[in-house]
PDB file of N, CA and C in Angstrom:
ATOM      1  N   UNK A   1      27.323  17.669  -4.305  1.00  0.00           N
ATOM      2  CA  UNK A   1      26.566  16.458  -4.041  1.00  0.00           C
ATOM      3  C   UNK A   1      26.995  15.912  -2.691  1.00  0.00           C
ATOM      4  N   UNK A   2      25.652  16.167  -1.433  1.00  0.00           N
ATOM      5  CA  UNK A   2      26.148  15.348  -0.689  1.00  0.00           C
ATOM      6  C   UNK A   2      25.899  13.412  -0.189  1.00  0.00           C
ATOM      7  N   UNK A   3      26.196  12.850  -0.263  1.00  0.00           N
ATOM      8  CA  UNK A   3      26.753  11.432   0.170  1.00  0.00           C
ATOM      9  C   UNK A   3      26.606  11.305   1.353  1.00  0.00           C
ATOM     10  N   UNK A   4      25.579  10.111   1.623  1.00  0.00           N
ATOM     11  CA  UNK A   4      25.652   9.649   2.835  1.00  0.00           C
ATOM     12  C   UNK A   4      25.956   8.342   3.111  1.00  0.00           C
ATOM     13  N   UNK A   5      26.936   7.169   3.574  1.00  0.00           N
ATOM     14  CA  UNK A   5      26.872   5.968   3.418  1.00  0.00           C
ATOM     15  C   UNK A   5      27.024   5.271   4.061  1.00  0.00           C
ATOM     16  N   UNK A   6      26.035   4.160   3.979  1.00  0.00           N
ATOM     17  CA  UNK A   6      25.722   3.617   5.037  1.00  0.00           C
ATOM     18  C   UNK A   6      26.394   2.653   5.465  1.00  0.00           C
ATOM     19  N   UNK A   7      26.195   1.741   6.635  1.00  0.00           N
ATOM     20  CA  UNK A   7      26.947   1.238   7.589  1.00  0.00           C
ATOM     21  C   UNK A   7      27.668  -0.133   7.056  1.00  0.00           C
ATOM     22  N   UNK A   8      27.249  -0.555   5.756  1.00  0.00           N
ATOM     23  CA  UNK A   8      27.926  -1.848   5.192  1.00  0.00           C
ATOM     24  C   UNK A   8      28.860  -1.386   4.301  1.00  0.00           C
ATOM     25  N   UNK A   9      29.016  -0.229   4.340  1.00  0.00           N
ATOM     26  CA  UNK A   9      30.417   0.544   3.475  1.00  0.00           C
ATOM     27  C   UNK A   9      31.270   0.780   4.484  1.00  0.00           C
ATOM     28  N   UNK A  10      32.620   1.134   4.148  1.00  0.00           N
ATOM     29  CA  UNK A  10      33.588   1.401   5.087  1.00  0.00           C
ATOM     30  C   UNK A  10      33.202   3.302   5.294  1.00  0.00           C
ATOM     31  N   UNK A  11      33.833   3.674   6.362  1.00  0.00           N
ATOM     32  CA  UNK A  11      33.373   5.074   7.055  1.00  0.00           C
ATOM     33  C   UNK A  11      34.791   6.052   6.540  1.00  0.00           C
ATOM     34  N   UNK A  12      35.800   5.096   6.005  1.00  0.00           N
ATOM     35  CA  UNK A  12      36.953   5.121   5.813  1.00  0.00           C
ATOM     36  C   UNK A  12      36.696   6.438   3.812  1.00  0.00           C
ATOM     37  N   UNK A  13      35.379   5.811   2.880  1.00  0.00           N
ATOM     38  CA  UNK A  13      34.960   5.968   1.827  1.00  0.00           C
ATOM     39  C   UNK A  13      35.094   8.000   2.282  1.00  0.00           C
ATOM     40  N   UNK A  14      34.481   8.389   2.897  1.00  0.00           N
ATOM     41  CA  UNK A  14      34.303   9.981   3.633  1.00  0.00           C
ATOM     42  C   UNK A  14      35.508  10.744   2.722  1.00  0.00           C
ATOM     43  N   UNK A  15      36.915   9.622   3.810  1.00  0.00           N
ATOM     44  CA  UNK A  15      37.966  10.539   3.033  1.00  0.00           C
ATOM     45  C   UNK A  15      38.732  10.460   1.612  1.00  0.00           C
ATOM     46  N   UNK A  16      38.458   9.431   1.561  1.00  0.00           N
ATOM     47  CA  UNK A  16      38.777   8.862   0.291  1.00  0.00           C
ATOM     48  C   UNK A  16      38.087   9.322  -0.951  1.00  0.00           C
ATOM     49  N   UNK A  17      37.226   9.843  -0.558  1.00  0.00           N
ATOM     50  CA  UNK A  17      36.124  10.389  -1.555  1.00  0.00           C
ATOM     51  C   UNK A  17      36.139  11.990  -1.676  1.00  0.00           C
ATOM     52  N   UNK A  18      36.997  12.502  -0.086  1.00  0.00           N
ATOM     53  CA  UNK A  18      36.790  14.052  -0.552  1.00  0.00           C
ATOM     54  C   UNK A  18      36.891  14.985  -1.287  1.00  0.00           C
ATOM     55  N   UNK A  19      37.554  14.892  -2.132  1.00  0.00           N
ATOM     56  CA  UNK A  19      38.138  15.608  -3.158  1.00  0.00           C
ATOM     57  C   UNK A  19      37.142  15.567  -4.418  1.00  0.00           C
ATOM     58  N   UNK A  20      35.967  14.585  -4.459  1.00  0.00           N
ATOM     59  CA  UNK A  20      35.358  14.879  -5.084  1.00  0.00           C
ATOM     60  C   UNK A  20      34.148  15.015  -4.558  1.00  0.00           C
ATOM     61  N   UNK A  21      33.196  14.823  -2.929  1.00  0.00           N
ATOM     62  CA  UNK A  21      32.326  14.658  -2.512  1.00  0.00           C
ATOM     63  C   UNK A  21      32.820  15.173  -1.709  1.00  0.00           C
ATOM     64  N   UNK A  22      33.027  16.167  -1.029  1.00  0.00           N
ATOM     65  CA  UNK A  22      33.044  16.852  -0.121  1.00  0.00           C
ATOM     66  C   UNK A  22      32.514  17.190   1.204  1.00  0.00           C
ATOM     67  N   UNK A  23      31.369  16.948   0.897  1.00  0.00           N
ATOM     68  CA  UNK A  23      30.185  17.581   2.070  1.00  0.00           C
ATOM     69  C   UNK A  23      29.702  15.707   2.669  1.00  0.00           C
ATOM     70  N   UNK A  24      30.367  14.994   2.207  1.00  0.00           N
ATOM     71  CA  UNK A  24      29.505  13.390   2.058  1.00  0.00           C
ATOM     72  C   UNK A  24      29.771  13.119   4.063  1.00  0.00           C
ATOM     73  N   UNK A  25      29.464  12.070   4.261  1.00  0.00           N
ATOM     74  CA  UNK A  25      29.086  11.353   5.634  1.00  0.00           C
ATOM     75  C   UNK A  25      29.123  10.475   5.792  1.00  0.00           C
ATOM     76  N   UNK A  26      28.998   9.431   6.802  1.00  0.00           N
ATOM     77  CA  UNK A  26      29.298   8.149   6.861  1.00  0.00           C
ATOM     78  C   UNK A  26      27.874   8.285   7.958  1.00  0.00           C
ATOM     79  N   UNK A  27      26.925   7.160   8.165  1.00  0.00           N
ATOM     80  CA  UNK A  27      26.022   7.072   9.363  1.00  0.00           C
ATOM     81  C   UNK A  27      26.778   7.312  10.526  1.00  0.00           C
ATOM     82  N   UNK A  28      28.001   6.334  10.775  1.00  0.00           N
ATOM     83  CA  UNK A  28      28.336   6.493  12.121  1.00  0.00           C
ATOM     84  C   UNK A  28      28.944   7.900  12.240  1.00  0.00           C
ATOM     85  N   UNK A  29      29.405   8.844  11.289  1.00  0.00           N
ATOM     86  CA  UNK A  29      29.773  10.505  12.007  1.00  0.00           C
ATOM     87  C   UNK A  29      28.433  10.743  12.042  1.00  0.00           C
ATOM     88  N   UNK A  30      27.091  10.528  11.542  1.00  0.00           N
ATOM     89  CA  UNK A  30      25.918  11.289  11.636  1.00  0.00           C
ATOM     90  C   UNK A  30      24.586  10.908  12.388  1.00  0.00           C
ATOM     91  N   UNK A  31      25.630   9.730  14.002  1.00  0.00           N
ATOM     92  CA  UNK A  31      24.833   9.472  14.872  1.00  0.00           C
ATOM     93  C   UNK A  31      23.733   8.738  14.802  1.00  0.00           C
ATOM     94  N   UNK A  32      24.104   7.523  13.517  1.00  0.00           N
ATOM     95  CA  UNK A  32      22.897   6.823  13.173  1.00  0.00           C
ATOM     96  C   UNK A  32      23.395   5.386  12.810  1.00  0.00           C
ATOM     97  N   UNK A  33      24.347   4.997  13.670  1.00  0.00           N
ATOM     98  CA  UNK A  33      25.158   4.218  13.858  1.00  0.00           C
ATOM     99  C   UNK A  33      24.213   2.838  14.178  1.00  0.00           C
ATOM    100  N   UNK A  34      23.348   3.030  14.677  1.00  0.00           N
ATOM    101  CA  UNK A  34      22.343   1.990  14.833  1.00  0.00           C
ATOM    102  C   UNK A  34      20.824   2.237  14.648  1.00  0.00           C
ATOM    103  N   UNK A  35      20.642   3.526  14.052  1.00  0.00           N
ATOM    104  CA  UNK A  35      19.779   3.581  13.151  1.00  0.00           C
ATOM    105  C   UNK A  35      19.392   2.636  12.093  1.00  0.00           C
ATOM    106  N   UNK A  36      17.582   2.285  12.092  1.00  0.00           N
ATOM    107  CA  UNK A  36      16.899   1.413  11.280  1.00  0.00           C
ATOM    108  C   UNK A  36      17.120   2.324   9.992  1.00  0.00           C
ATOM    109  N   UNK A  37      16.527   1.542   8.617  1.00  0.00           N
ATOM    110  CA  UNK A  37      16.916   2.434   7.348  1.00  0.00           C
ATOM    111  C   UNK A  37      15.667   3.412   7.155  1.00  0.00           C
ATOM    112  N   UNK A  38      14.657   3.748   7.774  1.00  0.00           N
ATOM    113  CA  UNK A  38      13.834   4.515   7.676  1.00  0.00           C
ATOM    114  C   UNK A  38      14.077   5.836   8.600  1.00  0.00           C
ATOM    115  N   UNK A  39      15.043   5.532   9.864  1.00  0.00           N
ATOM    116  CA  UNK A  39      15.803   6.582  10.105  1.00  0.00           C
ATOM    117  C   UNK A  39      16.928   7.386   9.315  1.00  0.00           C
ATOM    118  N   UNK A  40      17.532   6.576   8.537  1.00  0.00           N
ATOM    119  CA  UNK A  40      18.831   6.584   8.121  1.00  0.00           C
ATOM    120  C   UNK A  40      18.067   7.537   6.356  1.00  0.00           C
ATOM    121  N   UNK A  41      16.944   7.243   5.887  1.00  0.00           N
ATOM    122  CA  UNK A  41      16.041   7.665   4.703  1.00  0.00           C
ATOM    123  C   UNK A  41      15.877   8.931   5.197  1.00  0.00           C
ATOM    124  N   UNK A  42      15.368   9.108   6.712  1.00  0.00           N
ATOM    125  CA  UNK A  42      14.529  10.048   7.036  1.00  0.00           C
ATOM    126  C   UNK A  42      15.862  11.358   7.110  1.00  0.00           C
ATOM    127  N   UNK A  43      16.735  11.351   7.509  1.00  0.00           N
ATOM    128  CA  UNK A  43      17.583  11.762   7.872  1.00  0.00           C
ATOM    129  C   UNK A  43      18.125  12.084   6.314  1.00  0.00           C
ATOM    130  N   UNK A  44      18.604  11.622   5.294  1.00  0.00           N
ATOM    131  CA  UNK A  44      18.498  11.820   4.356  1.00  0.00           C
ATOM    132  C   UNK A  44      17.684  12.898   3.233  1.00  0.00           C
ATOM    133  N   UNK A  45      17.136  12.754   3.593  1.00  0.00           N
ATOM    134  CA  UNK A  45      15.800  13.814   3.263  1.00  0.00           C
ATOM    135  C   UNK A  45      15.809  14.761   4.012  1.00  0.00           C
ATOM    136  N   UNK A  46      16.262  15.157   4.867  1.00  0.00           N
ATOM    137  CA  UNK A  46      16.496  16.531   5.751  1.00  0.00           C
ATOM    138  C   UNK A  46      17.601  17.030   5.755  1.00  0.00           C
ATOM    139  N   UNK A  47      18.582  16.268   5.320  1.00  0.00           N
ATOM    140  CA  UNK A  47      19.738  16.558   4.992  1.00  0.00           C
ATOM    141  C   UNK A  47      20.194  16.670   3.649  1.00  0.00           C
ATOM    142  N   UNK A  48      19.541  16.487   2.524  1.00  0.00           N
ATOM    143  CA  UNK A  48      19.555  16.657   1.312  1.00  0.00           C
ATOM    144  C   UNK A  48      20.855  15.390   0.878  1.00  0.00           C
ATOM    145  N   UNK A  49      20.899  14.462   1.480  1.00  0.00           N
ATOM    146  CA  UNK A  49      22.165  13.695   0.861  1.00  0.00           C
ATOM    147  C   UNK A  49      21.711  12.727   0.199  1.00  0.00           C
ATOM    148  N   UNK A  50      22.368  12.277  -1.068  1.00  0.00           N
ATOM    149  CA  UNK A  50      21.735  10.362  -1.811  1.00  0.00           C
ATOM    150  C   UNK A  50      22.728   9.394  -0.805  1.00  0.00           C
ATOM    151  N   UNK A  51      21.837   8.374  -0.545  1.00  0.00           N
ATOM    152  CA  UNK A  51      22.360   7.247   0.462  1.00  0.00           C
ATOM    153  C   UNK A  51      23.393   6.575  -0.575  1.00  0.00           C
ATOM    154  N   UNK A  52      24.590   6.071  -0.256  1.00  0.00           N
ATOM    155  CA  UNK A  52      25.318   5.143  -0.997  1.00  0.00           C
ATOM    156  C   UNK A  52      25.146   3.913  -0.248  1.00  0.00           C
ATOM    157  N   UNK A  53      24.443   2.953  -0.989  1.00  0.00           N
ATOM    158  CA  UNK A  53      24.464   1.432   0.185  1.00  0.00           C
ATOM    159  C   UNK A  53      24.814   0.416  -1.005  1.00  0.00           C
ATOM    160  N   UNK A  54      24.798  -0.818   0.070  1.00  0.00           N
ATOM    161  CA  UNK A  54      24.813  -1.989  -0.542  1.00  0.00           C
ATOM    162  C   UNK A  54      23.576  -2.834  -0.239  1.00  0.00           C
ATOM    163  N   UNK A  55      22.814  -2.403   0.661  1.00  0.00           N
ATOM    164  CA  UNK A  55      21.388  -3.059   1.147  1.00  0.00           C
ATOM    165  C   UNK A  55      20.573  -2.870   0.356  1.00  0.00           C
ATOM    166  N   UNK A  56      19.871  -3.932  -0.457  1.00  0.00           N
ATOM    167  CA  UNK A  56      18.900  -3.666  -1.223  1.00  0.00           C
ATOM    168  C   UNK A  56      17.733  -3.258  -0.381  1.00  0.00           C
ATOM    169  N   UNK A  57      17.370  -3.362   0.508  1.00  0.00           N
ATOM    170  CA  UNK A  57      16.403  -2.602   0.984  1.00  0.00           C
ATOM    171  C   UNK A  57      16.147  -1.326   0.617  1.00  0.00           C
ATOM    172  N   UNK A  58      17.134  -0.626   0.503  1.00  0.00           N
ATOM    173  CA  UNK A  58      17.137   0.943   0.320  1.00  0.00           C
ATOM    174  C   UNK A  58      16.449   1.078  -1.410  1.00  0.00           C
ATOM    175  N   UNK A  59      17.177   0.176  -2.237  1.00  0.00           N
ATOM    176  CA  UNK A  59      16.443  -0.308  -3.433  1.00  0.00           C
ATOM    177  C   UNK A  59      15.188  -0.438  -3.392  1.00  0.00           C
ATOM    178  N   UNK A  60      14.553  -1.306  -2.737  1.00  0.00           N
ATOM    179  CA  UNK A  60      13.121  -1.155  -2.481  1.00  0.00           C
ATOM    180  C   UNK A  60      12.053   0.057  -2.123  1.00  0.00           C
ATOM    181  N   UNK A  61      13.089   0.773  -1.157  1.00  0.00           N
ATOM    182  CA  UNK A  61      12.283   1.967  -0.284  1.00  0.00           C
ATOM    183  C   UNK A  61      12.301   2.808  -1.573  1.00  0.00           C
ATOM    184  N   UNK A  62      13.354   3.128  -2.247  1.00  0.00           N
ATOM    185  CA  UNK A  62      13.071   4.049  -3.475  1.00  0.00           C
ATOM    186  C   UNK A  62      11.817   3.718  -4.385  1.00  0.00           C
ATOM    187  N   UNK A  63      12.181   2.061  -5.120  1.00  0.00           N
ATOM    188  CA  UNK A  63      10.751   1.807  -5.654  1.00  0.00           C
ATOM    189  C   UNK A  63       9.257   2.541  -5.401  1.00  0.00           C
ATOM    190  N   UNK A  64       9.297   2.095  -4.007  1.00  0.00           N
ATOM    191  CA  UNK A  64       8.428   2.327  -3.455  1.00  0.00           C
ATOM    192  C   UNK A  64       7.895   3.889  -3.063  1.00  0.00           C
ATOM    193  N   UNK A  65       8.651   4.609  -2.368  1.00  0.00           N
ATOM    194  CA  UNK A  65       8.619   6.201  -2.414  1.00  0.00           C
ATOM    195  C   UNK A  65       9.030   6.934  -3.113  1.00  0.00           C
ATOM    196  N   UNK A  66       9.923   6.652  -4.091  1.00  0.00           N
ATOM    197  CA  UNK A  66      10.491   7.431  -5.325  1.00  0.00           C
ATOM    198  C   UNK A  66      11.326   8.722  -4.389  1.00  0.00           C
ATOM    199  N   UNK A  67      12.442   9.720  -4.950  1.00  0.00           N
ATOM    200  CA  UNK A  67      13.248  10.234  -4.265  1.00  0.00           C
ATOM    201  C   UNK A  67      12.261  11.686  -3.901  1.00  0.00           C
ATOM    202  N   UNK A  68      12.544  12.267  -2.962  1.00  0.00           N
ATOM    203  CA  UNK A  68      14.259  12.437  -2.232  1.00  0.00           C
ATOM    204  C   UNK A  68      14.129  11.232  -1.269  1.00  0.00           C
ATOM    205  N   UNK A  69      15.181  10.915  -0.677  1.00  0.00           N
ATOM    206  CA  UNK A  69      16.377  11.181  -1.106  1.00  0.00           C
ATOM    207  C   UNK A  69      16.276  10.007  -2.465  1.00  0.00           C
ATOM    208  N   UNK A  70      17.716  10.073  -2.929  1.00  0.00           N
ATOM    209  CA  UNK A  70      18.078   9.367  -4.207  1.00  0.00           C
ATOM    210  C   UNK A  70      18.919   8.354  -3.298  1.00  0.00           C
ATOM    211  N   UNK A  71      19.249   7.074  -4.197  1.00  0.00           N
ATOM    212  CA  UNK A  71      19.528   6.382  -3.850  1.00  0.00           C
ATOM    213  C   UNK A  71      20.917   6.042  -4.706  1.00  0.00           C
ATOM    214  N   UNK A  72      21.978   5.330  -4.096  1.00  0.00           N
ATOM    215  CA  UNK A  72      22.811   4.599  -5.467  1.00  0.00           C
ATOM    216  C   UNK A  72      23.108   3.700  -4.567  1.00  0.00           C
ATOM    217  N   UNK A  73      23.028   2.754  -5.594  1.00  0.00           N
ATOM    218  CA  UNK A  73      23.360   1.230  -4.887  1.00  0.00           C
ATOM    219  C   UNK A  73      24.347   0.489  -5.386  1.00  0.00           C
ATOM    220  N   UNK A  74      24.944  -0.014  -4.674  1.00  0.00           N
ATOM    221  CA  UNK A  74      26.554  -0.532  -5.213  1.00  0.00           C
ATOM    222  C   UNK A  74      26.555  -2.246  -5.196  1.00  0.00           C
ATOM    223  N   UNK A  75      26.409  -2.438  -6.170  1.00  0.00           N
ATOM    224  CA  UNK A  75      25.634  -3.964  -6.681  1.00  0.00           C
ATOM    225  C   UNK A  75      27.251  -4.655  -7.086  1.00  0.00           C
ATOM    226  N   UNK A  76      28.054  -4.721  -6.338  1.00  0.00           N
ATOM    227  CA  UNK A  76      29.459  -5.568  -6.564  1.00  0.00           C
ATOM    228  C   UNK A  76      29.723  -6.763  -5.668  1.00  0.00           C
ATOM    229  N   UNK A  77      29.106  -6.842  -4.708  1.00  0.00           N
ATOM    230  CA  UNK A  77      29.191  -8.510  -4.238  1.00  0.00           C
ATOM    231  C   UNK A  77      30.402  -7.722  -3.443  1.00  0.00           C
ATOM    232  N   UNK A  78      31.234  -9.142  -2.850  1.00  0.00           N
ATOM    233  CA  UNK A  78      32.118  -8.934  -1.747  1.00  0.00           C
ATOM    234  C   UNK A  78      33.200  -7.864  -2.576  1.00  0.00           C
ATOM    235  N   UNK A  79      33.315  -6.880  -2.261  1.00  0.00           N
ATOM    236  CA  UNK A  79      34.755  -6.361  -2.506  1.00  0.00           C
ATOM    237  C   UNK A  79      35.082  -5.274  -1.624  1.00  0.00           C
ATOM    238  N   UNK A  80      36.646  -5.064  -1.562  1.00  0.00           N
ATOM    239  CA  UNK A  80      37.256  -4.082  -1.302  1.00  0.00           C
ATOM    240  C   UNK A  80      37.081  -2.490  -1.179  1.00  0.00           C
ATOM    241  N   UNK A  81      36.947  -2.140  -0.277  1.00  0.00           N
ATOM    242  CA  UNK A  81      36.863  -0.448  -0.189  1.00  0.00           C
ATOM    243  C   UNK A  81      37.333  -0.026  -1.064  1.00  0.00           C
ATOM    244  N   UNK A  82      38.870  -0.052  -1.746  1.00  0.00           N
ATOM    245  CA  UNK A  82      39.003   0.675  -2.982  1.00  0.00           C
ATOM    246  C   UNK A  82      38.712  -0.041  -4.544  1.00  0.00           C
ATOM    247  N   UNK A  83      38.183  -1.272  -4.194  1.00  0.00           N
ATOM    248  CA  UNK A  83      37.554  -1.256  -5.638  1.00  0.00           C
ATOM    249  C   UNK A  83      36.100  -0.028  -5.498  1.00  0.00           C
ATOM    250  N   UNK A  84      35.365   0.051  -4.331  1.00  0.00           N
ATOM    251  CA  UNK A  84      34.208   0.706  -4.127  1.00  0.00           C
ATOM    252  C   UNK A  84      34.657   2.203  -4.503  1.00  0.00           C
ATOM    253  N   UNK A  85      35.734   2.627  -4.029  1.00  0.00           N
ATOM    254  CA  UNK A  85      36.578   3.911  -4.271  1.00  0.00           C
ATOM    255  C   UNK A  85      36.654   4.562  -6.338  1.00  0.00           C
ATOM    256  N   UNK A  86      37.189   3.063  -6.613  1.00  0.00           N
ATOM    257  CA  UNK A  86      37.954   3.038  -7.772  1.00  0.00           C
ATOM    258  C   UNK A  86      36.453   2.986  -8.407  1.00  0.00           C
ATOM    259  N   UNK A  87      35.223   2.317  -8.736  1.00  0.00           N
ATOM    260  CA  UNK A  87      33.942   2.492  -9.164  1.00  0.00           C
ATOM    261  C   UNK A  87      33.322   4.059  -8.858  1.00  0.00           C
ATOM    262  N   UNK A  88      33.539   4.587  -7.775  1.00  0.00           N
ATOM    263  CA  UNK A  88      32.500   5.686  -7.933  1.00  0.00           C
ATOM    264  C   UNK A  88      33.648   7.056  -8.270  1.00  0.00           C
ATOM    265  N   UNK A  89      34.940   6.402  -8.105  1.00  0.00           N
ATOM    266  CA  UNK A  89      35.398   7.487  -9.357  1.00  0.00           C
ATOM    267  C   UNK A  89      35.142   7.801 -10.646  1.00  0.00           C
ATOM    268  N   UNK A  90      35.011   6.099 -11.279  1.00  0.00           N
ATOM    269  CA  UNK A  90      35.065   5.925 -12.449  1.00  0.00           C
ATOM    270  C   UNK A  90      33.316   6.822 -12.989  1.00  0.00           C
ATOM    271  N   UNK A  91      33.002   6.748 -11.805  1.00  0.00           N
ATOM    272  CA  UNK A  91      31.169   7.048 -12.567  1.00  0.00           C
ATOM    273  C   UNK A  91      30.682   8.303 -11.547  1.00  0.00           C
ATOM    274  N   UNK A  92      32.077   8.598 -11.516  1.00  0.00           N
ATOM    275  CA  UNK A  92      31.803  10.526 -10.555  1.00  0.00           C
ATOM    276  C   UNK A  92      30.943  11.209 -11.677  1.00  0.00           C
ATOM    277  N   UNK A  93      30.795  11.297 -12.874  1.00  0.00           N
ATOM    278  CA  UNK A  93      30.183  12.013 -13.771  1.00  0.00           C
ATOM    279  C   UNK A  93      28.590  11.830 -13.970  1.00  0.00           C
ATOM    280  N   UNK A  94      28.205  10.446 -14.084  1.00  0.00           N
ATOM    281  CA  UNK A  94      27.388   9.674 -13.620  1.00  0.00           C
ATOM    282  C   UNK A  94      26.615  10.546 -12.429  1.00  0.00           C
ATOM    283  N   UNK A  95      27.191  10.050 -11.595  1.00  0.00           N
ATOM    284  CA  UNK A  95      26.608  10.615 -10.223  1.00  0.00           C
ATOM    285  C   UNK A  95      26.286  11.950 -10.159  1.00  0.00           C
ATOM    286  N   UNK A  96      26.887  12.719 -10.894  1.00  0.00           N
ATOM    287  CA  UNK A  96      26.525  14.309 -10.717  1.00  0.00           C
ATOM    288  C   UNK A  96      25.703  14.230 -11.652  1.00  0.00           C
ATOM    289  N   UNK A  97      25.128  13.493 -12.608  1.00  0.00           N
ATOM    290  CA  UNK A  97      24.197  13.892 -13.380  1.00  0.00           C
ATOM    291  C   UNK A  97      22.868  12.967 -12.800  1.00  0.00           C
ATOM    292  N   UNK A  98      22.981  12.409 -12.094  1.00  0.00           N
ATOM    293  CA  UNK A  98      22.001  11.352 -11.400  1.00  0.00           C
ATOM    294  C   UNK A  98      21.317  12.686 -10.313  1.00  0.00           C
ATOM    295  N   UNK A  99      22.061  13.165  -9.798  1.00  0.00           N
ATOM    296  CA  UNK A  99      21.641  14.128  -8.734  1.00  0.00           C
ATOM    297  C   UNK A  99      20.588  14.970  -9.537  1.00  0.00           C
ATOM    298  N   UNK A 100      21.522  16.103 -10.796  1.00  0.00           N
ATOM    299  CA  UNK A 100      20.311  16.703 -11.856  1.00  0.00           C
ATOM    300  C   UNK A 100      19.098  15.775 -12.152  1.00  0.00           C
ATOM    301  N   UNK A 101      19.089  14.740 -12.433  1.00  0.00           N
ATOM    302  CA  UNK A 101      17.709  14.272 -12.778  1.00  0.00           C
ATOM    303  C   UNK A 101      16.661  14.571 -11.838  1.00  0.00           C
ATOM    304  N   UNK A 102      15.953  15.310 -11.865  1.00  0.00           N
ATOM    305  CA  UNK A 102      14.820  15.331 -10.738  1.00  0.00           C
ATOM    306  C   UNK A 102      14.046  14.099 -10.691  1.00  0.00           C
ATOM    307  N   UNK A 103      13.768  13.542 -11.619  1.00  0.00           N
ATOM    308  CA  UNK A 103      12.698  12.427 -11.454  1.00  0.00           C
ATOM    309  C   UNK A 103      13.768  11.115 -11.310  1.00  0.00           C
ATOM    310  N   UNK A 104      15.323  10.919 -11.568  1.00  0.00           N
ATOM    311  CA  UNK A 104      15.242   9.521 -11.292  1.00  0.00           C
ATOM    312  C   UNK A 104      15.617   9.382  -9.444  1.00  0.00           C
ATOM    313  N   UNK A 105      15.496   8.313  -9.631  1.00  0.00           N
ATOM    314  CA  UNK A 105      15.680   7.327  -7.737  1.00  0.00           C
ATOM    315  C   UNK A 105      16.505   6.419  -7.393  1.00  0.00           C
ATOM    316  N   UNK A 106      17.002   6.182  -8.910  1.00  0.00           N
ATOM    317  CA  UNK A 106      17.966   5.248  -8.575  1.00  0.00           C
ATOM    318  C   UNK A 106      19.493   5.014  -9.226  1.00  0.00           C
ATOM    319  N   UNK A 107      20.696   5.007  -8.684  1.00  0.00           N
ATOM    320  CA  UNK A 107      21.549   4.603  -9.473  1.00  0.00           C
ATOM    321  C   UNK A 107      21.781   3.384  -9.117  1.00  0.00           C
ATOM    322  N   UNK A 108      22.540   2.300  -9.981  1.00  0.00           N
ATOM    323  CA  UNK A 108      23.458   1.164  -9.870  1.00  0.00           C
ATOM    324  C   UNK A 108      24.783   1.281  -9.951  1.00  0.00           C
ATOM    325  N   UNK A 109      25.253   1.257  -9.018  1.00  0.00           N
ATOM    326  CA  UNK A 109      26.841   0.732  -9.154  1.00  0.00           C
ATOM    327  C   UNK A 109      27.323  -0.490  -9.355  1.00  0.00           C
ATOM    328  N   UNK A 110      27.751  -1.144 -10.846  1.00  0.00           N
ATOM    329  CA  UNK A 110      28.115  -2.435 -10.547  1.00  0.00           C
ATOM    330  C   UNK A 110      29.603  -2.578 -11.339  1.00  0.00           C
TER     331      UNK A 110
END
């Protein structure tokens, strides 16, 4: 599963995450550092990765276009990189089965 996440997450999540996401990205290693989110979607979709954000926008764009890419959205309000760490460990299982679903678009992280 690759992970792409976007710019209101820490870039720091990449390594912290490798061991179970491996192939994942941060926008700013993937030159989209100031990329709008329809770049950042588009790019996604060519790259086969689910966006990890906190922007509900990206929430919307799924509504609206349904996946690829997939979306998971991390619905925790102000917190800490490793509470964000410590959540998508807890729901690493989750997530790999979110990917198998062909038809869903959306996860919640909360």
């Amino acid at each position: 599963m690759r992970l792409l996440f976007d710019q209101n997450l820490s870039p720091r999540l990449v390594q912290l995450l490798a061991d179970l996401f491996p192939d994942s990205a941060h926008v700013l290693n993937a030159g989209l550092a100031e990329a709008d989110d329809s770049a950042v979607w588009q790019f996604a979709i060519e790259n086969r990765c689910t966006i990890v954000s906190k922007d509900g926008d990206f929430r919307q764009l799924s509504f609206l276009a349904g996946a690829p890419p997939k979306i998971v959205w991390v619905r925790m309000g102000n917190c800490s990189t490793a509470d964000i760490v410590a959540a998508l460990r807890r729901r690493a299982s989750d997530l790999r089965d979110f990917e198998e679903a062909g038809e869903a678009a959306l996860l919640i992280i909360d």
